[in-house]
PDB file of N, CA and C in Angstrom:
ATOM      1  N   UNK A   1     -29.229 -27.971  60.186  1.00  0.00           N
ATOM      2  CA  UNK A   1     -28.510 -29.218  60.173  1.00  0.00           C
ATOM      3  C   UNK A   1     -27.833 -29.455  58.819  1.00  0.00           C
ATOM      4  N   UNK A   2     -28.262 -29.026  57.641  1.00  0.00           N
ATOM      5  CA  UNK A   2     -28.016 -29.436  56.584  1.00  0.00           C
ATOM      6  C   UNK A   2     -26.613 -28.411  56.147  1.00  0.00           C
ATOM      7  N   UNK A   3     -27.041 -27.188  56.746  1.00  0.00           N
ATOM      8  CA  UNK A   3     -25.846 -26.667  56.208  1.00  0.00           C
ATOM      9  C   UNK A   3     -24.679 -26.623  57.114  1.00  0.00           C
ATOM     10  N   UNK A   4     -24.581 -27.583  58.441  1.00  0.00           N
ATOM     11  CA  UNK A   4     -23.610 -27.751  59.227  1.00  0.00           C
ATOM     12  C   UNK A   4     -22.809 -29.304  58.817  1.00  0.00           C
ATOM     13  N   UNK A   5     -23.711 -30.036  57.893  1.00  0.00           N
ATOM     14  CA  UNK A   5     -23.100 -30.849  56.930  1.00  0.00           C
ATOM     15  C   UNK A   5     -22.808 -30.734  56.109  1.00  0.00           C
ATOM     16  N   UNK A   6     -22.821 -29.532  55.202  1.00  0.00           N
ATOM     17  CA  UNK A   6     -22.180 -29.269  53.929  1.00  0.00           C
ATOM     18  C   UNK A   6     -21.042 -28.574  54.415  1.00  0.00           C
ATOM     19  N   UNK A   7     -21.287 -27.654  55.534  1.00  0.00           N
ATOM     20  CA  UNK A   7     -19.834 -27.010  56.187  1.00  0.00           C
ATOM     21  C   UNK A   7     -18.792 -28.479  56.569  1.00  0.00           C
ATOM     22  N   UNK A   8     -19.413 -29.470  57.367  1.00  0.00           N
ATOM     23  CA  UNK A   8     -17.977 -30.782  57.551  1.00  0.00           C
ATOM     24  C   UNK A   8     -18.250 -31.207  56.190  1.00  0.00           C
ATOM     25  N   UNK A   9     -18.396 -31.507  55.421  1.00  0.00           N
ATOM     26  CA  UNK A   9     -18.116 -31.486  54.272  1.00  0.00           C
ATOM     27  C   UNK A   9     -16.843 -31.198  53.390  1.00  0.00           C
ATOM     28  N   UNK A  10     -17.075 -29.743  53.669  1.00  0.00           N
ATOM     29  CA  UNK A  10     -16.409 -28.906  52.886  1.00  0.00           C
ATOM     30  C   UNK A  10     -14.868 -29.067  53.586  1.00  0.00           C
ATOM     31  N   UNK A  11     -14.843 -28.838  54.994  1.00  0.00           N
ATOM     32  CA  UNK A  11     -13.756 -29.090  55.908  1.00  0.00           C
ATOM     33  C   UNK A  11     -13.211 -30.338  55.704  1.00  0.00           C
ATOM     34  N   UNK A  12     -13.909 -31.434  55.245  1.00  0.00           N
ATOM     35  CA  UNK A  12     -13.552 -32.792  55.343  1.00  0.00           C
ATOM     36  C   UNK A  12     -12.554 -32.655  53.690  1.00  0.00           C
ATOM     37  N   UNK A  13     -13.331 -31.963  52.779  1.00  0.00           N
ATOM     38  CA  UNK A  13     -12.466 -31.800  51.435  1.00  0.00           C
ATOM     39  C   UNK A  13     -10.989 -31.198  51.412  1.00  0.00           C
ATOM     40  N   UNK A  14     -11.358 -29.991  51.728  1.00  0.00           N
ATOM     41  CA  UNK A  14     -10.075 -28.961  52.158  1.00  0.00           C
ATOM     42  C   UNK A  14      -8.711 -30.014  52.680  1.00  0.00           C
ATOM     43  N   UNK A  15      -9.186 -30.207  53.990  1.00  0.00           N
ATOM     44  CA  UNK A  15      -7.822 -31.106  54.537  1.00  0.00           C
ATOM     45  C   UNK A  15      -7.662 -32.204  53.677  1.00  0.00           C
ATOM     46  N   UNK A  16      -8.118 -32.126  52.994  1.00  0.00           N
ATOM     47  CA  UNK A  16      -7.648 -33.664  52.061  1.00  0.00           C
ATOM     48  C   UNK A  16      -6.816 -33.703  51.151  1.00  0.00           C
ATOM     49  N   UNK A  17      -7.330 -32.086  50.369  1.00  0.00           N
ATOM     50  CA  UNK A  17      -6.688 -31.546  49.231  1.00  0.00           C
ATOM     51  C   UNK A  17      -5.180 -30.440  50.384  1.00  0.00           C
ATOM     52  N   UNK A  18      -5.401 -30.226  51.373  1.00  0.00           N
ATOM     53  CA  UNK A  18      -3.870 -30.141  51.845  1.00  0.00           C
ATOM     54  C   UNK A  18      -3.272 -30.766  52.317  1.00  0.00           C
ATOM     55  N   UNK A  19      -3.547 -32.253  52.650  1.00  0.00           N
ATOM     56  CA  UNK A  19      -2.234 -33.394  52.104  1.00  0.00           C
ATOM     57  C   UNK A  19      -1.595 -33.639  51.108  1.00  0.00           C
ATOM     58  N   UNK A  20      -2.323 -33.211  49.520  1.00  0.00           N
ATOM     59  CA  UNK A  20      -2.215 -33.449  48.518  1.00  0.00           C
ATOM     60  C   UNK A  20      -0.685 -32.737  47.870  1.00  0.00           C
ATOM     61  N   UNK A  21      -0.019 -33.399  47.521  1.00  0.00           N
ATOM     62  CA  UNK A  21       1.424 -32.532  46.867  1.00  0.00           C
ATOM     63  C   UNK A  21       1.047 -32.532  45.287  1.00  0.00           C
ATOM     64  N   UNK A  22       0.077 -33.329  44.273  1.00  0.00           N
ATOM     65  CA  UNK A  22       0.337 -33.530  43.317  1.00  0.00           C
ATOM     66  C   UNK A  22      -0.044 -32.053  42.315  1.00  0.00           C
ATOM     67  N   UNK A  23       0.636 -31.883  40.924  1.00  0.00           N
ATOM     68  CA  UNK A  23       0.360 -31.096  40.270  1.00  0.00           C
ATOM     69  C   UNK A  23      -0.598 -30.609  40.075  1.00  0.00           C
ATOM     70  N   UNK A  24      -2.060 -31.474  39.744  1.00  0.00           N
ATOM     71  CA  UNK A  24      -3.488 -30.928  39.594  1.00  0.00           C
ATOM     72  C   UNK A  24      -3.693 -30.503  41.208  1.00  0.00           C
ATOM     73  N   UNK A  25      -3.178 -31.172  42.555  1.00  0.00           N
ATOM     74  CA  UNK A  25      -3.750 -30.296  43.648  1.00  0.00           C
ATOM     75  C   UNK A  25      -3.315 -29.493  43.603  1.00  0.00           C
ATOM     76  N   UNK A  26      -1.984 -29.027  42.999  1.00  0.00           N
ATOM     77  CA  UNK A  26      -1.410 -27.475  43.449  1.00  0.00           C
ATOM     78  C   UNK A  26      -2.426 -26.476  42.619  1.00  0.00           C
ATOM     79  N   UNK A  27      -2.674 -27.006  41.182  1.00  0.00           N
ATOM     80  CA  UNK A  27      -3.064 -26.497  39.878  1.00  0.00           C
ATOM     81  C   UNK A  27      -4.874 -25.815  41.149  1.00  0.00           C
ATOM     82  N   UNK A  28      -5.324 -27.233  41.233  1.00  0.00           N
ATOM     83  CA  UNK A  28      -6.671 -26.738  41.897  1.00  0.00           C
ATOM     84  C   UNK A  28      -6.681 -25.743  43.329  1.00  0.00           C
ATOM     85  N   UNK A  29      -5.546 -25.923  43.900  1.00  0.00           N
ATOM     86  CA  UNK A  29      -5.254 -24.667  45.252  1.00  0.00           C
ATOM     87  C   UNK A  29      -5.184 -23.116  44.348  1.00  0.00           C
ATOM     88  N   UNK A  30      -4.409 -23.337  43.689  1.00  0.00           N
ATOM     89  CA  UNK A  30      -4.213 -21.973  42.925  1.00  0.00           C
ATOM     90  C   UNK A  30      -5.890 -21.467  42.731  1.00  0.00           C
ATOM     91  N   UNK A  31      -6.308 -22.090  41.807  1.00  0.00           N
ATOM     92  CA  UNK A  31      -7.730 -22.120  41.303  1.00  0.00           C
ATOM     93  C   UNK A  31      -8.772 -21.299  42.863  1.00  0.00           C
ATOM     94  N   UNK A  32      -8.349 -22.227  43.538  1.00  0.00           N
ATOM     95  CA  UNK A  32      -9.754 -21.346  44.506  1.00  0.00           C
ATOM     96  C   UNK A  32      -9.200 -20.768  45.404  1.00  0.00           C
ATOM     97  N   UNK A  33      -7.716 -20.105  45.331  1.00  0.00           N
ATOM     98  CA  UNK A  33      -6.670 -19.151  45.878  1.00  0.00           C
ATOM     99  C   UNK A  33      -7.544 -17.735  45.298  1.00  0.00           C
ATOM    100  N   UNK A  34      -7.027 -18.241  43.786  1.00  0.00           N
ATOM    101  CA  UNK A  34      -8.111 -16.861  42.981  1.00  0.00           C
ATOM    102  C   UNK A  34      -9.376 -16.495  42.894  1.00  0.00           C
ATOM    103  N   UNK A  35     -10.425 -17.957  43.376  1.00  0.00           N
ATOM    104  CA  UNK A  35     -11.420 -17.554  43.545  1.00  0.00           C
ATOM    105  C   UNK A  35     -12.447 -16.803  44.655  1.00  0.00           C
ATOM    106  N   UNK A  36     -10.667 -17.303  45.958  1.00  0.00           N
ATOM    107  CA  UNK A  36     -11.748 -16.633  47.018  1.00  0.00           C
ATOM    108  C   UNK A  36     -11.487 -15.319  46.930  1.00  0.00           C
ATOM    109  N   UNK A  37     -10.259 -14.269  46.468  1.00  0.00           N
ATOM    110  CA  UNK A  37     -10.178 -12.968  46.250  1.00  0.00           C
ATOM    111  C   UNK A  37      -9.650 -12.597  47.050  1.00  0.00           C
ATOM    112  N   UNK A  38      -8.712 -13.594  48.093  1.00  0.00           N
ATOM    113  CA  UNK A  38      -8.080 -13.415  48.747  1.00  0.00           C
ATOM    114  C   UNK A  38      -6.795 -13.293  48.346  1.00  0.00           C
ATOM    115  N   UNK A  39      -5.266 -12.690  49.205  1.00  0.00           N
ATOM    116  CA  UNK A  39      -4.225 -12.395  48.856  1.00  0.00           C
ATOM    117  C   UNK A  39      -3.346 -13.770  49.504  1.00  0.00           C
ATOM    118  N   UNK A  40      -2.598 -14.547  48.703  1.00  0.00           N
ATOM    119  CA  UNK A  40      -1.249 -15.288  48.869  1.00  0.00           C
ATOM    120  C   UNK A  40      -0.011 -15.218  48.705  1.00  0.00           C
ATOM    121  N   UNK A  41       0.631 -15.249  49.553  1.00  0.00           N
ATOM    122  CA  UNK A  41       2.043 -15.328  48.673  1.00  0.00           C
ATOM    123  C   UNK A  41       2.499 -16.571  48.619  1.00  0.00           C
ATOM    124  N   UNK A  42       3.552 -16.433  47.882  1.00  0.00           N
ATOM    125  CA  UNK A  42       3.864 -17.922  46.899  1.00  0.00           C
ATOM    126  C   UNK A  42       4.430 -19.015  48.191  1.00  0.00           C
ATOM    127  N   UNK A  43       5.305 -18.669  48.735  1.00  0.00           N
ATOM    128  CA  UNK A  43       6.260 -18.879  49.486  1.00  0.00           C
ATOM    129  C   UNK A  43       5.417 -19.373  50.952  1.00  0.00           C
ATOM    130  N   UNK A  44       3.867 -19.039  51.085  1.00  0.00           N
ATOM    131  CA  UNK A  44       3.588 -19.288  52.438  1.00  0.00           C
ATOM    132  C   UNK A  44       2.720 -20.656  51.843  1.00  0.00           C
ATOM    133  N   UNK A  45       2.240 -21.500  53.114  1.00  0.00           N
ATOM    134  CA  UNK A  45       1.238 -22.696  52.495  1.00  0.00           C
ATOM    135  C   UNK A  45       0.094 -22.166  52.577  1.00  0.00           C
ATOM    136  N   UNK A  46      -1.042 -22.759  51.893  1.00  0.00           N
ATOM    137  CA  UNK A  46      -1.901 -22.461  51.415  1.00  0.00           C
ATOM    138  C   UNK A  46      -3.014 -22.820  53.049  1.00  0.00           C
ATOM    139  N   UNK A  47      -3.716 -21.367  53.162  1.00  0.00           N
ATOM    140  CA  UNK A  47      -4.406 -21.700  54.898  1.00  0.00           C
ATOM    141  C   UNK A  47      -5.973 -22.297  54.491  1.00  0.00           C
ATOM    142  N   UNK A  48      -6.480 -22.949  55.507  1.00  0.00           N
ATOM    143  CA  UNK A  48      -8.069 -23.829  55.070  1.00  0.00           C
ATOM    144  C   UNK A  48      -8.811 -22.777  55.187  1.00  0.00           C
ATOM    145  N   UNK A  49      -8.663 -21.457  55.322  1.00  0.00           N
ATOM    146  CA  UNK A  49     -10.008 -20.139  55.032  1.00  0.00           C
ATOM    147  C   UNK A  49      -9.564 -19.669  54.047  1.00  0.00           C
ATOM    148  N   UNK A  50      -8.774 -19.696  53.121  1.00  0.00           N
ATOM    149  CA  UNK A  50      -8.904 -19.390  51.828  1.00  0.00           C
ATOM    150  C   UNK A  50      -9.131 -20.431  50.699  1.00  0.00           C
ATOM    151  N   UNK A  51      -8.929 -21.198  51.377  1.00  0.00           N
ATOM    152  CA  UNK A  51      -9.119 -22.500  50.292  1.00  0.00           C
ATOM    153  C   UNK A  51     -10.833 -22.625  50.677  1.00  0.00           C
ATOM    154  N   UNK A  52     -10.934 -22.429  52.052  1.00  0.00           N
ATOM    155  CA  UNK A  52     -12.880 -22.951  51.777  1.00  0.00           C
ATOM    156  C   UNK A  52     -13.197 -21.919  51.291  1.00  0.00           C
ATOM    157  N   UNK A  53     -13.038 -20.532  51.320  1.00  0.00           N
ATOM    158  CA  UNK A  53     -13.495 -19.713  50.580  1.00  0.00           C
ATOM    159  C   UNK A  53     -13.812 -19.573  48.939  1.00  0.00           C
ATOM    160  N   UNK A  54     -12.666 -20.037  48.369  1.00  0.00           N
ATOM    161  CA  UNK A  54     -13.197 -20.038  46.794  1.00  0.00           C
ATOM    162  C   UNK A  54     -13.905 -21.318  46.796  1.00  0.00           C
ATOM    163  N   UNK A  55     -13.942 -22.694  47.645  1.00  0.00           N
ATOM    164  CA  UNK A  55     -14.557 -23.623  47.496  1.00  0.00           C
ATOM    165  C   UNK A  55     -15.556 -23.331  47.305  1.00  0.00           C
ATOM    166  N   UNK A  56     -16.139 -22.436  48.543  1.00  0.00           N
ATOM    167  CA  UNK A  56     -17.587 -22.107  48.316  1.00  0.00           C
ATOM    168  C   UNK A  56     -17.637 -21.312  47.235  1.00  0.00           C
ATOM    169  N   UNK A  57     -17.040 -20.260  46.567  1.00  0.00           N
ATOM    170  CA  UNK A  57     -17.280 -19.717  45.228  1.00  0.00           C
ATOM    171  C   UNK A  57     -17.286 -20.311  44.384  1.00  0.00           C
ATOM    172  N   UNK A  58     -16.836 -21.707  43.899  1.00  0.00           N
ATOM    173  CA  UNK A  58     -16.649 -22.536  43.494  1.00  0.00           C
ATOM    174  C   UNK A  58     -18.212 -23.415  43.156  1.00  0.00           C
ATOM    175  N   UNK A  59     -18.691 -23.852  44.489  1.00  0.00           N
ATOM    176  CA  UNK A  59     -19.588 -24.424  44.542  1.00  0.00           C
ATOM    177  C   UNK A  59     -20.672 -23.426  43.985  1.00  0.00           C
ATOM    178  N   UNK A  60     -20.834 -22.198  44.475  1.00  0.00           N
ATOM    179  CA  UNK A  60     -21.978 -21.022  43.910  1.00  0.00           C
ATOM    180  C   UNK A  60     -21.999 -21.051  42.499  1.00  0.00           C
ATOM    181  N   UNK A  61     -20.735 -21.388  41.821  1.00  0.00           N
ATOM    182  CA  UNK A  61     -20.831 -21.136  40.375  1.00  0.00           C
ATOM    183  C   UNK A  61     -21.342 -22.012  39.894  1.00  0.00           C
ATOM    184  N   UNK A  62     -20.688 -23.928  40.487  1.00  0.00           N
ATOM    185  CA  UNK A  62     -21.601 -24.857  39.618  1.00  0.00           C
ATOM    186  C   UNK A  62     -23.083 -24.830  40.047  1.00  0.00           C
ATOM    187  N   UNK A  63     -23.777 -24.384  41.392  1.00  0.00           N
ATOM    188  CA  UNK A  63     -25.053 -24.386  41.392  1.00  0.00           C
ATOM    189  C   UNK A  63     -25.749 -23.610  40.342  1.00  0.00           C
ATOM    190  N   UNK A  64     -25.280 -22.174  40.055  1.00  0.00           N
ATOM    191  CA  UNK A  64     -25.748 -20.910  39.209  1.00  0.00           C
ATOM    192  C   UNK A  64     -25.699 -22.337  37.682  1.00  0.00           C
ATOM    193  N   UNK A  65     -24.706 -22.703  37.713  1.00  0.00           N
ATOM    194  CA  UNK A  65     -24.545 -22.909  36.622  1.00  0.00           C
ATOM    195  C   UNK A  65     -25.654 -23.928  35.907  1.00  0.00           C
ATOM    196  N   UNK A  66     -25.812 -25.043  36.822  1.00  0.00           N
ATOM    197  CA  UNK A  66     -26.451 -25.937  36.529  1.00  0.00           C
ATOM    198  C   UNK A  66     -27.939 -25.431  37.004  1.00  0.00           C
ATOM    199  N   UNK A  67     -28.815 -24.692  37.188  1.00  0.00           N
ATOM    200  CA  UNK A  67     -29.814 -24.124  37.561  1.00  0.00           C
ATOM    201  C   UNK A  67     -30.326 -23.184  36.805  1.00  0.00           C
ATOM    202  N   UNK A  68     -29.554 -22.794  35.492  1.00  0.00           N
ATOM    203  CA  UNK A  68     -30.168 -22.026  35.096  1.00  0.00           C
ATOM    204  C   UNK A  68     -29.881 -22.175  33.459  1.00  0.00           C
ATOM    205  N   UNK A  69     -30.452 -21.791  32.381  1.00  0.00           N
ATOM    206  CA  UNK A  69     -30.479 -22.199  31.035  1.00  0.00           C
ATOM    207  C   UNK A  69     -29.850 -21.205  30.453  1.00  0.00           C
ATOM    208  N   UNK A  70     -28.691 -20.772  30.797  1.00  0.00           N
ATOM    209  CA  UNK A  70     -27.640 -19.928  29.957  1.00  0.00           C
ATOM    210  C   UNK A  70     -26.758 -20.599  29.359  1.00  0.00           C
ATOM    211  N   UNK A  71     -26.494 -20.339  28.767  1.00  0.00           N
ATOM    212  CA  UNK A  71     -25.012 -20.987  27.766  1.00  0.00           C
ATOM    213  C   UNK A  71     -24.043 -20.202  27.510  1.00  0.00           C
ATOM    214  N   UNK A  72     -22.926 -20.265  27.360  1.00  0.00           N
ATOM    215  CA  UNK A  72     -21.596 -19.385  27.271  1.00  0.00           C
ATOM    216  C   UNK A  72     -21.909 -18.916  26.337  1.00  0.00           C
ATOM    217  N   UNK A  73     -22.307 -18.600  25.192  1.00  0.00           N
ATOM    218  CA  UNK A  73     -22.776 -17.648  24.703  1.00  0.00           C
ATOM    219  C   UNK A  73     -23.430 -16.209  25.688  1.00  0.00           C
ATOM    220  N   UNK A  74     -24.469 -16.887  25.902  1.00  0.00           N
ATOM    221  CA  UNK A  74     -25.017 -16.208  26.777  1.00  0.00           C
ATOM    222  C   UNK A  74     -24.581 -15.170  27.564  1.00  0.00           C
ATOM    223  N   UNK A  75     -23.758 -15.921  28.607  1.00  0.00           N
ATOM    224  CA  UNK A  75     -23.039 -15.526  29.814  1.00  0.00           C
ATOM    225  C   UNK A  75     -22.177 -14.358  29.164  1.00  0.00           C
ATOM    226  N   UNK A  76     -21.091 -14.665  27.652  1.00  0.00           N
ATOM    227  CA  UNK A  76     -20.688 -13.358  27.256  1.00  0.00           C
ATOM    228  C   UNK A  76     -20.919 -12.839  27.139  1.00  0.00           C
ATOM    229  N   UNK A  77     -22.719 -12.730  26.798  1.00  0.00           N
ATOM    230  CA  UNK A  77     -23.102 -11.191  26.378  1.00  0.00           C
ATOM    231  C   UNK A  77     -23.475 -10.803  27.648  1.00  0.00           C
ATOM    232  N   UNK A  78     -23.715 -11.674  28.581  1.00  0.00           N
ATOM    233  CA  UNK A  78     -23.991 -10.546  29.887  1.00  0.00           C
ATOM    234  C   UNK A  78     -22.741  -9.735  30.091  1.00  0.00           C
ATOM    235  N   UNK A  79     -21.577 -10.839  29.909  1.00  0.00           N
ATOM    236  CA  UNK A  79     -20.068  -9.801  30.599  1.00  0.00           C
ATOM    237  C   UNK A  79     -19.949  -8.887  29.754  1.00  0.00           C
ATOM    238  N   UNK A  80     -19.964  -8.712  28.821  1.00  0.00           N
ATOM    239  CA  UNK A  80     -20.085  -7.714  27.668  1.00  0.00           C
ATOM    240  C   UNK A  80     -21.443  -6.993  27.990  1.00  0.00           C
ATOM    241  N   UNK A  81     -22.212  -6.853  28.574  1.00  0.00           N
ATOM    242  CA  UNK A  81     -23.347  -5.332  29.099  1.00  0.00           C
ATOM    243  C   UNK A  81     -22.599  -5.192  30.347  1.00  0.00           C
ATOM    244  N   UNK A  82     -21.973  -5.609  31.108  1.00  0.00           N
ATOM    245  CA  UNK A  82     -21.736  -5.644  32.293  1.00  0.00           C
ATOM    246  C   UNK A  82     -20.660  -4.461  32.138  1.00  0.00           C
ATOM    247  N   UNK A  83     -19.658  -5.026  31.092  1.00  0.00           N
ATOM    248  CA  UNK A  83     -18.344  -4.081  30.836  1.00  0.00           C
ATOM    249  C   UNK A  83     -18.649  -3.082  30.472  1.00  0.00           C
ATOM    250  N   UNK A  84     -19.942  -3.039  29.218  1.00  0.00           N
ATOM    251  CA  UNK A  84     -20.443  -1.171  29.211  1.00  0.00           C
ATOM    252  C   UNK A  84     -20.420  -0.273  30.225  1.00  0.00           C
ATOM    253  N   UNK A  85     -21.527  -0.930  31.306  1.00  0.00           N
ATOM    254  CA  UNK A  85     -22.307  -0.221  32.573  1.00  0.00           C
ATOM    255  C   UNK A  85     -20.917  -0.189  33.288  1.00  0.00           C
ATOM    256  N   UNK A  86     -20.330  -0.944  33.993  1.00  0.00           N
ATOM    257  CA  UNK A  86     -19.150  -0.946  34.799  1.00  0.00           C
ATOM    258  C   UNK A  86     -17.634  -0.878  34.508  1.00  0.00           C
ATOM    259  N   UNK A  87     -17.320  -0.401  33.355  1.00  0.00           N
ATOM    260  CA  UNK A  87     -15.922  -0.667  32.533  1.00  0.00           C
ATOM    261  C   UNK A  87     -14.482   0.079  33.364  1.00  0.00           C
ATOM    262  N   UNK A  88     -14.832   0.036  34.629  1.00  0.00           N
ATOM    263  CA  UNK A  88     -13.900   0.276  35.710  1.00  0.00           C
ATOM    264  C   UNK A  88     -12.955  -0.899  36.609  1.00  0.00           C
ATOM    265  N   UNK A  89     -14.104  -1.849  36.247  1.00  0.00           N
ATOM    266  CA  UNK A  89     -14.747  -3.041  36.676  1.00  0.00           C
ATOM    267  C   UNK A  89     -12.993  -4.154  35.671  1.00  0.00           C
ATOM    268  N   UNK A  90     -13.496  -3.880  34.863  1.00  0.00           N
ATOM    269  CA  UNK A  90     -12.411  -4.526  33.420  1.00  0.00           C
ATOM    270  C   UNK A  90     -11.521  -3.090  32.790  1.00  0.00           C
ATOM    271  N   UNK A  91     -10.870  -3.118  33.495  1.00  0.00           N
ATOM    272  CA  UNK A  91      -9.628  -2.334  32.828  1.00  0.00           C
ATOM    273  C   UNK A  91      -8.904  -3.491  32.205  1.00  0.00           C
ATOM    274  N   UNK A  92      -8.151  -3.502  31.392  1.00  0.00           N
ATOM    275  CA  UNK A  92      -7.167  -4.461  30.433  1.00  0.00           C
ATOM    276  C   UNK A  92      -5.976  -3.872  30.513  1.00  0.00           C
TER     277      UNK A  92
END
């Protein structure tokens, strides 16, 4: 039950933010365009399975985030062991 209310939830957000024309909504579509890792092109509108998709990536990050006692410090030095072990991963 609970997670069929965080799903209308999430649905209830989405369509809200695609009524939205203003700069920070476009700014925030972009945002979880890139987060779901999905492909857009510029020119098409933005569809509600890619937008709930980074939502939910979105949401995973502030839970991780707030749940656990890392600090950006921190977190760089993980991405920095991460880039050793996987440096395929981060090409530049």
């Amino acid at each position: 039950m609970n997670r069929l209310l965080v799903a209308a939830m999430a649905l209830v957000t989405i369509w809200s933010l695609q009524k939205q024309t203003s700069e920070e909504a476009i700014a925030f579509k972009n945002l979880l365009v890139r987060l779901s890792g999905k492909t857009h092109k510029p020119d098409q509108p933005y569809t509600d399975g890619i937008l709930l998709s980074g939502l939910f990536v979105l949401l995973r990050i502030f839970d991780f985030l707030e749940s656990c006692d890392y600090d950006l410090n921190k977190i760089k030095l993980i991405r920095d062991q991460i880039k050793k072990l996987l440096p395929y991963f981060f090409r530049e």
